[in-house]
C-alpha atoms as a PDB file:
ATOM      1  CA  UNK A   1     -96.010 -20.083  33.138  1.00  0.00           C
ATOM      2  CA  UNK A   2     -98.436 -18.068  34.567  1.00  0.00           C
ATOM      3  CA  UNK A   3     -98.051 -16.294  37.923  1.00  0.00           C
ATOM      4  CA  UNK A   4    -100.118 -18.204  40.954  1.00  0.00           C
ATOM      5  CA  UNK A   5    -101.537 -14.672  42.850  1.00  0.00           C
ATOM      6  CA  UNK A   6    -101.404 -15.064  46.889  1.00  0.00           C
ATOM      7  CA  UNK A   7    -104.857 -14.776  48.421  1.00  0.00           C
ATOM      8  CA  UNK A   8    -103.563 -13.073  51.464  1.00  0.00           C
ATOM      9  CA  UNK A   9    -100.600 -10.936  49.923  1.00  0.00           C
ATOM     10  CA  UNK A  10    -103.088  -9.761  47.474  1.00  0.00           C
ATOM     11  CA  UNK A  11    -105.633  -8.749  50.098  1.00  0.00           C
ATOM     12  CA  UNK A  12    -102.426  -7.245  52.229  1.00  0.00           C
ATOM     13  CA  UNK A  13    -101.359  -5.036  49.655  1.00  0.00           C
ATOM     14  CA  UNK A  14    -105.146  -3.614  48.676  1.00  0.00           C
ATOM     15  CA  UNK A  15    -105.486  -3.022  52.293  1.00  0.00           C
ATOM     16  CA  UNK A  16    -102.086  -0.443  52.556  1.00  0.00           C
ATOM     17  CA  UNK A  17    -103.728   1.281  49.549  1.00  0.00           C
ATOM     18  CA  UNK A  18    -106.996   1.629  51.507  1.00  0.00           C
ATOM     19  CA  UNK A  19    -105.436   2.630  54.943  1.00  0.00           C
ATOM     20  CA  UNK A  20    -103.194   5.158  52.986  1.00  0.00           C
ATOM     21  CA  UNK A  21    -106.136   6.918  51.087  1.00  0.00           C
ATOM     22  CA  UNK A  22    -107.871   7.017  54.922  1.00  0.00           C
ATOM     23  CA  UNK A  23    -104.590   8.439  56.627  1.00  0.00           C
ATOM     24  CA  UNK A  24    -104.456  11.011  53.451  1.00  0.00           C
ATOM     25  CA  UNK A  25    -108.400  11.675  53.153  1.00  0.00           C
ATOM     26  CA  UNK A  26    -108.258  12.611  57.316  1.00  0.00           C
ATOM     27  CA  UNK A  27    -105.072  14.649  57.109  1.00  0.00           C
ATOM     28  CA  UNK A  28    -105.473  16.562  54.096  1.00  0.00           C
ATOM     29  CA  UNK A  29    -109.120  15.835  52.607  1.00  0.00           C
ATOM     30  CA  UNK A  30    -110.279  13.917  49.748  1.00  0.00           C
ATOM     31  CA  UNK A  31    -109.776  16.904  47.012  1.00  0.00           C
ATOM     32  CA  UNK A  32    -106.600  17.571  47.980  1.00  0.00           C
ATOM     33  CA  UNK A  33    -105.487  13.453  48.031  1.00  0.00           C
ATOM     34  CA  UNK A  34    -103.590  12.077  45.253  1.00  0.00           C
ATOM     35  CA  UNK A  35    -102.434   8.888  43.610  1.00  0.00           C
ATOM     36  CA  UNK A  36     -98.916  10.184  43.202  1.00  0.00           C
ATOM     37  CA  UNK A  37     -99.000  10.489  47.021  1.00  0.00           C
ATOM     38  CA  UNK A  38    -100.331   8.020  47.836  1.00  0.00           C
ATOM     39  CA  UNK A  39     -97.935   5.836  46.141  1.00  0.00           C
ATOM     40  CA  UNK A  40     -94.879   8.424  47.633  1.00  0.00           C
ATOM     41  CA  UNK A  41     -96.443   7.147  50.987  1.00  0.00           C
ATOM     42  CA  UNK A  42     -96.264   3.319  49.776  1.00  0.00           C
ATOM     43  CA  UNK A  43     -92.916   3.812  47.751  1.00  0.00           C
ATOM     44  CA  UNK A  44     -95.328   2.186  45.453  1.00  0.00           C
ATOM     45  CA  UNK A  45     -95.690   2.044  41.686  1.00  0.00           C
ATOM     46  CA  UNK A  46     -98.581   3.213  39.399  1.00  0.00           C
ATOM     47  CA  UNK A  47     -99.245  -0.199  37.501  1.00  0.00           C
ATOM     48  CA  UNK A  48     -99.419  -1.674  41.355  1.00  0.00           C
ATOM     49  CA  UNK A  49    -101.919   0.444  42.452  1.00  0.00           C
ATOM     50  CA  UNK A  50    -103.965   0.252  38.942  1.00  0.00           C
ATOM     51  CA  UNK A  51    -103.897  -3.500  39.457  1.00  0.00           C
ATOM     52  CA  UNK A  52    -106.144  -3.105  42.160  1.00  0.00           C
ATOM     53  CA  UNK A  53    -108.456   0.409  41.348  1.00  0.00           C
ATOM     54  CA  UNK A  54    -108.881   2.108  38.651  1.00  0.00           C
ATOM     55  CA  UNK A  55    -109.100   5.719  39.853  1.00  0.00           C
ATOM     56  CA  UNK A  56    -109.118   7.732  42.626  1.00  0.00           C
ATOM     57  CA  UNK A  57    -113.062   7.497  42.998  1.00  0.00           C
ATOM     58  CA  UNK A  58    -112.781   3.507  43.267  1.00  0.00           C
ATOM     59  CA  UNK A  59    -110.659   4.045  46.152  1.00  0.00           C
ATOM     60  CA  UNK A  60    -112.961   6.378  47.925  1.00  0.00           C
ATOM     61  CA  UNK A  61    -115.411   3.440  47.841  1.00  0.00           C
ATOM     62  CA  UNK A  62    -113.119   1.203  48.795  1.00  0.00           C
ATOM     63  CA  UNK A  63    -112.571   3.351  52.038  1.00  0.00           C
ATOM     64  CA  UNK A  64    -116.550   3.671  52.630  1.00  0.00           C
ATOM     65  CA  UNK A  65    -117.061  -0.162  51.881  1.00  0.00           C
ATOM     66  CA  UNK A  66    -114.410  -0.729  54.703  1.00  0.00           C
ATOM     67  CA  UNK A  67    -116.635   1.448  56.974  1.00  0.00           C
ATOM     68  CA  UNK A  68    -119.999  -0.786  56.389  1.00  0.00           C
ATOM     69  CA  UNK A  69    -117.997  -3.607  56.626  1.00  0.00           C
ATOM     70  CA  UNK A  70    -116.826  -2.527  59.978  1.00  0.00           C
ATOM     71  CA  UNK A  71    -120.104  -1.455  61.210  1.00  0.00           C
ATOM     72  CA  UNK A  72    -122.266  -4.111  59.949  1.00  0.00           C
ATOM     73  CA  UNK A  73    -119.853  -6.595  62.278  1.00  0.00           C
ATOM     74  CA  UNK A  74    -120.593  -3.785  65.013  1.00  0.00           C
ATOM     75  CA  UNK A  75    -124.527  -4.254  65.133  1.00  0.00           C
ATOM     76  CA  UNK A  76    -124.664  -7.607  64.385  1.00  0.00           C
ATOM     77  CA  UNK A  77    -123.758  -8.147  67.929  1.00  0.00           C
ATOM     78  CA  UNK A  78    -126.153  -5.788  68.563  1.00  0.00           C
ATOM     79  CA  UNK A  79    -129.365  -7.327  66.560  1.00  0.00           C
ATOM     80  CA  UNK A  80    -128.306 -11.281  68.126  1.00  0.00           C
ATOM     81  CA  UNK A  81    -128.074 -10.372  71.459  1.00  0.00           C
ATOM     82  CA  UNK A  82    -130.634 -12.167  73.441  1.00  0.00           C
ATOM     83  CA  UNK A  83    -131.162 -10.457  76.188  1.00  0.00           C
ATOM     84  CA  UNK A  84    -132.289  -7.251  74.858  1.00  0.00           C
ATOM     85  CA  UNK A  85    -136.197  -6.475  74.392  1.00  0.00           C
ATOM     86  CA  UNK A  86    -136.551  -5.011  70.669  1.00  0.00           C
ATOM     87  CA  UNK A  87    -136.910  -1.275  71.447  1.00  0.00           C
ATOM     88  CA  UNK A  88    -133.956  -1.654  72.962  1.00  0.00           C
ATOM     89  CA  UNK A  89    -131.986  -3.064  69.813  1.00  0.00           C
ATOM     90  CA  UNK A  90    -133.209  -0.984  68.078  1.00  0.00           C
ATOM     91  CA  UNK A  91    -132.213   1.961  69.968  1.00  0.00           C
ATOM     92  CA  UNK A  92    -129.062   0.075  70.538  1.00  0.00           C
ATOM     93  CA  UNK A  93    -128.563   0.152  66.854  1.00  0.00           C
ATOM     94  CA  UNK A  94    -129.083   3.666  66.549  1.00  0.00           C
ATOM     95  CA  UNK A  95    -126.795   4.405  69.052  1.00  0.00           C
ATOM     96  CA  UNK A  96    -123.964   2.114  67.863  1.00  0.00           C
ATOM     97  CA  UNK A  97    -124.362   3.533  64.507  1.00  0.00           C
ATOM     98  CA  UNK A  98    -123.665   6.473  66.386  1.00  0.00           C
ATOM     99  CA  UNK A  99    -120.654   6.218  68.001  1.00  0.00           C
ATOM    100  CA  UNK A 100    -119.115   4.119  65.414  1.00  0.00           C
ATOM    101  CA  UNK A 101    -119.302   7.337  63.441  1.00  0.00           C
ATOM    102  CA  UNK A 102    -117.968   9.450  66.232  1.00  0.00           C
ATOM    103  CA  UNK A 103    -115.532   7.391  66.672  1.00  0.00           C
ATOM    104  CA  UNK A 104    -114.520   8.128  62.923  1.00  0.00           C
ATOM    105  CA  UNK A 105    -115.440  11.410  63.304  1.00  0.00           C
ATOM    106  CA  UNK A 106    -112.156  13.130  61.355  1.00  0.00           C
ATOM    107  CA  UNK A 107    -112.924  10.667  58.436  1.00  0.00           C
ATOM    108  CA  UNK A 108    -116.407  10.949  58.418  1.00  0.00           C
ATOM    109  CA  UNK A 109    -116.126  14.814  58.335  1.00  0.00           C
ATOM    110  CA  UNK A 110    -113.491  15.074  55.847  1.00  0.00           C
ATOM    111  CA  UNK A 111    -115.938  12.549  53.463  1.00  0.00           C
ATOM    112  CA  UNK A 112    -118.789  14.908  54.201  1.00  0.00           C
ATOM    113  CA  UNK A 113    -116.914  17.569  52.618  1.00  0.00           C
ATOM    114  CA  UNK A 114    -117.025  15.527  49.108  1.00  0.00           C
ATOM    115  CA  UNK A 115    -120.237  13.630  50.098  1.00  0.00           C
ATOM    116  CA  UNK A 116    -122.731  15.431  47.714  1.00  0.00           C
ATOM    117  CA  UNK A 117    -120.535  16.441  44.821  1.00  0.00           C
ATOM    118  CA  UNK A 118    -121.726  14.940  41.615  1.00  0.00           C
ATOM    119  CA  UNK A 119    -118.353  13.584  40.749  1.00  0.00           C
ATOM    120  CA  UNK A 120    -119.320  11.190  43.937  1.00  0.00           C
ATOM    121  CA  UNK A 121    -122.422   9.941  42.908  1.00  0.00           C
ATOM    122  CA  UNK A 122    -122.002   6.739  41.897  1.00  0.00           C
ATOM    123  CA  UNK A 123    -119.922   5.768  45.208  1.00  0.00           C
ATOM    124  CA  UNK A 124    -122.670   7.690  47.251  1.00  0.00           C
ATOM    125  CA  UNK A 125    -125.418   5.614  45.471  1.00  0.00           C
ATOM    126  CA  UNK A 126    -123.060   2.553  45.941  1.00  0.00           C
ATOM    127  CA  UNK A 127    -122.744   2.918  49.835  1.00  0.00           C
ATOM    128  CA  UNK A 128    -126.291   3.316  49.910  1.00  0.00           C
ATOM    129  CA  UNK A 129    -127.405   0.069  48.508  1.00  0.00           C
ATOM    130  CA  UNK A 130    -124.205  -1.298  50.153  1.00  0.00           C
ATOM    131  CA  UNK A 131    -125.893   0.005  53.789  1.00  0.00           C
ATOM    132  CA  UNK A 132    -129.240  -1.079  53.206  1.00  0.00           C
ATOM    133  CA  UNK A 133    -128.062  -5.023  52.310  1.00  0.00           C
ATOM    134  CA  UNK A 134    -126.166  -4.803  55.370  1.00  0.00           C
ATOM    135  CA  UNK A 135    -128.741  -3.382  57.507  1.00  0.00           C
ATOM    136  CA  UNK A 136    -132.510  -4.682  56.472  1.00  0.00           C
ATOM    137  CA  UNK A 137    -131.822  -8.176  57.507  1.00  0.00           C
ATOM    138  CA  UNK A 138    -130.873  -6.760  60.951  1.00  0.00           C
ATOM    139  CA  UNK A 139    -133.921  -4.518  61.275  1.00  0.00           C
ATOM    140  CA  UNK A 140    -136.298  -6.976  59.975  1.00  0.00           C
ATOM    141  CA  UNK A 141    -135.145  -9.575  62.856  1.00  0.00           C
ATOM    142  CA  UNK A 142    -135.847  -6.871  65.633  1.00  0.00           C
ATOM    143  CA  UNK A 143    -139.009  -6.082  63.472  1.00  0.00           C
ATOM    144  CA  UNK A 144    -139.890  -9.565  63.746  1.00  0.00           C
ATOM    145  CA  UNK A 145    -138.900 -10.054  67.191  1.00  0.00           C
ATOM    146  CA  UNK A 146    -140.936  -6.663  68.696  1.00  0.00           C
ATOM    147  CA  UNK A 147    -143.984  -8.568  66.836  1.00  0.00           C
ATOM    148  CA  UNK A 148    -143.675 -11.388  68.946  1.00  0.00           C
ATOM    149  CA  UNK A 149    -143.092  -9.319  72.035  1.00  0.00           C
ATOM    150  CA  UNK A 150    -146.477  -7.586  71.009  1.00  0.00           C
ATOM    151  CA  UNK A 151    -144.623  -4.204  70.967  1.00  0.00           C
ATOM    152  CA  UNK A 152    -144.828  -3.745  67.263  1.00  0.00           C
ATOM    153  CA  UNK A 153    -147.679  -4.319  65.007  1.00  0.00           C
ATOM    154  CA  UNK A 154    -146.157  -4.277  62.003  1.00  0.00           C
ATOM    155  CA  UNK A 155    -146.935  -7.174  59.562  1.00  0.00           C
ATOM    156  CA  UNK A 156    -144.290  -7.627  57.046  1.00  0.00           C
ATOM    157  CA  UNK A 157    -140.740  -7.077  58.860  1.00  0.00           C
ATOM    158  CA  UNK A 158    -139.048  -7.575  55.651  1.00  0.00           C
ATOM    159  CA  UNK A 159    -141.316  -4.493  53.957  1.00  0.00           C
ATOM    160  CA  UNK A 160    -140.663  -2.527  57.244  1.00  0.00           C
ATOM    161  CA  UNK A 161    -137.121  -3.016  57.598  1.00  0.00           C
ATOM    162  CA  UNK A 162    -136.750  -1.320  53.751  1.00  0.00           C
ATOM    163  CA  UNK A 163    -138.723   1.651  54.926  1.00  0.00           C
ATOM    164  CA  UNK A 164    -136.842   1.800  58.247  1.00  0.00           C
ATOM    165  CA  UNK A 165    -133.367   1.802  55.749  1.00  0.00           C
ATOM    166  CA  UNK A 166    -134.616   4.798  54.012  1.00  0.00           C
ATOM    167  CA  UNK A 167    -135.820   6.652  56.962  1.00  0.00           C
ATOM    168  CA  UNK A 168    -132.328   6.335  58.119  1.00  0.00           C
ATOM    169  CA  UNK A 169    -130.585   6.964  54.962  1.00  0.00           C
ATOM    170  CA  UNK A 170    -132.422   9.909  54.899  1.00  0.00           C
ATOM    171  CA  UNK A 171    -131.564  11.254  58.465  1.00  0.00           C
ATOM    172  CA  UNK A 172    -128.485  10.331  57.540  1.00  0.00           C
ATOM    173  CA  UNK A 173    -127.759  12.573  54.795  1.00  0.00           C
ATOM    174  CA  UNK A 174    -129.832  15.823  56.211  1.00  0.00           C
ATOM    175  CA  UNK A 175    -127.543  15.526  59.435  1.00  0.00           C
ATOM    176  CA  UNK A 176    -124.991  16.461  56.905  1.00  0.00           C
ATOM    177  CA  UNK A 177    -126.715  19.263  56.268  1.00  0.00           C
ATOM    178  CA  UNK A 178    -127.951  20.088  59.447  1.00  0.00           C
ATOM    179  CA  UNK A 179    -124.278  20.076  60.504  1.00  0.00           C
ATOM    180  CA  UNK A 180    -123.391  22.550  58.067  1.00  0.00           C
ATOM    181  CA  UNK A 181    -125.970  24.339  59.201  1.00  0.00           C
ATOM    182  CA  UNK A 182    -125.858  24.487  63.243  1.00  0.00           C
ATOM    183  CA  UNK A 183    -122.197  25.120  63.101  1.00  0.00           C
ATOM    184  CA  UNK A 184    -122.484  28.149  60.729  1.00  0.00           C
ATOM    185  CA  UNK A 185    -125.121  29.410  63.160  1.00  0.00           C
ATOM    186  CA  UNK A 186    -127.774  29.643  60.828  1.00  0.00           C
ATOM    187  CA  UNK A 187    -130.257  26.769  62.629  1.00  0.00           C
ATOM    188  CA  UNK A 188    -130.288  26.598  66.624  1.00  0.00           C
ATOM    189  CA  UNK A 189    -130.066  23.391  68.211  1.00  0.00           C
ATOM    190  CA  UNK A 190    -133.522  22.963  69.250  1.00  0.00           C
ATOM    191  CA  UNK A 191    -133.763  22.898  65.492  1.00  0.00           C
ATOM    192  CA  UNK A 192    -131.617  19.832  65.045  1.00  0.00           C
ATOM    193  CA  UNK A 193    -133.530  18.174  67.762  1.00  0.00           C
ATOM    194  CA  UNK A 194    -136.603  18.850  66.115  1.00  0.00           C
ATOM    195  CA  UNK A 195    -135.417  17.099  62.975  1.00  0.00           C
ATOM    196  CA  UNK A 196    -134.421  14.123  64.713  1.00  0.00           C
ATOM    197  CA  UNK A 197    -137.643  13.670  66.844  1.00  0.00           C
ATOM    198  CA  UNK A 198    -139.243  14.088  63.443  1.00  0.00           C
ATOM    199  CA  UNK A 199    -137.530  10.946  62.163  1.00  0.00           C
ATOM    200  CA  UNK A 200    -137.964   9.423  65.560  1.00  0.00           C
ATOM    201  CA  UNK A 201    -141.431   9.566  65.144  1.00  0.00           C
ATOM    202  CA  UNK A 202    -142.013   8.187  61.207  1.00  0.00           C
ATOM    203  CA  UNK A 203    -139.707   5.320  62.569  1.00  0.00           C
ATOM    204  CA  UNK A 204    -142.671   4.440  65.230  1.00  0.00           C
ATOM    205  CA  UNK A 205    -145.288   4.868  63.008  1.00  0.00           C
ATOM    206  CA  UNK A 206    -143.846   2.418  60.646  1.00  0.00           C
ATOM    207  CA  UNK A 207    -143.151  -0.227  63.135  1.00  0.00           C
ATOM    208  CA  UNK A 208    -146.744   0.700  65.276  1.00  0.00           C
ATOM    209  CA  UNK A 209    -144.336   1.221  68.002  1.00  0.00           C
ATOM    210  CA  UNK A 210    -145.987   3.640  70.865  1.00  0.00           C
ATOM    211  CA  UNK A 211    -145.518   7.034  70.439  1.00  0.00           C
ATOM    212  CA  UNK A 212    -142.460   8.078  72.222  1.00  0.00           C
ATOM    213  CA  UNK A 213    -140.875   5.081  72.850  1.00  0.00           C
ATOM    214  CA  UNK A 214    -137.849   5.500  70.416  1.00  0.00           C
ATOM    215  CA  UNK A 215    -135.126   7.214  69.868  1.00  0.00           C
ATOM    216  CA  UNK A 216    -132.951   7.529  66.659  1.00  0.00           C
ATOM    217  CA  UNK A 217    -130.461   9.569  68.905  1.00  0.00           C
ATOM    218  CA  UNK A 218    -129.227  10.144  72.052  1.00  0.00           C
ATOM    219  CA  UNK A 219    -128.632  13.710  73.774  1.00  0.00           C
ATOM    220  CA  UNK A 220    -125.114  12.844  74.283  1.00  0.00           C
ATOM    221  CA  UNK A 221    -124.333  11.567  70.476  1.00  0.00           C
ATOM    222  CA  UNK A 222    -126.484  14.537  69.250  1.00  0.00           C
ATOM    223  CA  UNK A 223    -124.852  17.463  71.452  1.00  0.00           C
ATOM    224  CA  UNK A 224    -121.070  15.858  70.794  1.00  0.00           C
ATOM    225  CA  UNK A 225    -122.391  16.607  66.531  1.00  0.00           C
ATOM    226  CA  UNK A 226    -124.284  19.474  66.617  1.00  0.00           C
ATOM    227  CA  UNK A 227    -123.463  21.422  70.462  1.00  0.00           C
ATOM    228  CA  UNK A 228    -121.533  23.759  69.015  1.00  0.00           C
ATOM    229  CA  UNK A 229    -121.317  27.130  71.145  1.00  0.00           C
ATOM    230  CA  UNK A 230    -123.456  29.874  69.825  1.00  0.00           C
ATOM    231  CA  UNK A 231    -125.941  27.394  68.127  1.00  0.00           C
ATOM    232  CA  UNK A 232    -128.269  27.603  70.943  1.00  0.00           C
ATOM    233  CA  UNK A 233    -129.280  31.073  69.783  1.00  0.00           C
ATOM    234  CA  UNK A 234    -132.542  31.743  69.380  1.00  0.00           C
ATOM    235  CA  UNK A 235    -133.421  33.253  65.829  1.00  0.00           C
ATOM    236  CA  UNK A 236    -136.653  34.744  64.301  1.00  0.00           C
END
């Protein structure tokens, strides 16, 4: 007779897998994580953690899915709250994206170390389209909404949420480098705001936003990254 699975005890047991790998991935880093102890940490067995992954890469992803999961439910809030104007949202947005990374900020590091190997890429391409499914319907909504306000001109606020995505995904992965960077000393800070504004202002072009009116972000978010001391130097 076959076995009838639980719902919830399967879901409970793939989830101690997943916050294992994330206690392991901040404590030690993802190279140096292991299946073997991982399962020492469960007291669990090989064919129970094969049942639900089938390698150490497909846990990785199961980690970083957990993370857009999280942080999709995070700016939701953000994009259906009615009493913001749309520049706001969307700065809103940027900002919560933000701090829900700071907040995260041992386990976002410790990923950033693996990030951009090529034994990553298919996760890395994975969280990508995994990002931009959670986060173009959001963005086209404020799009849509800073059209009616008359504080965007763009047309198509499905089309311009897609570029918005990959304007993001793209600052994204250059503050990666840019972190690298700054905290090796070999870009100054004014540097790394420079990038940013840079983004800042392709983001307003896109949406026919005023120039200047938008942030992707803050002082505070961007100092608490990349103020590191000595990366204020000025260098020829």
């Amino acid at each position: 007779m076959p076995r009838t699975l639980n719902p919830a005890a399967h879901a409970l047991r793939r989830d101690a897998f997943i916050d294992a790998a994330q206690r392991l991935i901040q404590t030690k880093g993802y190279e140096q994580m292991s299946i073997d102890g991982i399962l020492d940490e469960l007291g669990a067995s090989k064919g129970a953690f094969y049942h639900y992954f089938d390698s150490k890469e497909a846990l990785l992803g199961a980690v970083v899915d957990r993370m857009v999961e999280a942080a999709g439910a995070t700016l939701l809030a953000i994009a259906d709250d009615p009493e913001l104007p749309a520049p706001r949202k969307l700065e809103t947005l940027f900002g919560g994206l933000a701090r829900f990374k700071t907040e995260r900020k041992d386990l976002v590091l410790a990923l950033l170390r693996v990030w951009l190997s090529d034994d990553n890429a298919i996760v890395r391409e994975k969280v990508r389209k995994g990002g931009a499914t959670t986060m173009r319907p959001l963005l086209a909504k404020i799009v849509c909404q800073g059209a009616a306000e008359g504080v965007f001109t763009a047309s198509d606020p499905e089309s311009t949420a897609l570029v918005i995505v990959w304007l993001l995904q793209g600052a994204s992965e250059i503050a990666g480098d840019l972190f690298v960077q700054v905290h090796s000393e070999a870009i100054t800070f004014a540097q790394v705001e420079a990038a940013f504004s840079g983004y800042g202002e392709a983001v307003e072009r896109v949406l026919g936003a005023a120039p200047g009116s938008l942030k992707i972000m803050d002082d505070e978010m961007m100092r608490e990254w990349f103020g590191t001391e000595g990366s204020g130097k000025e260098r020829a």
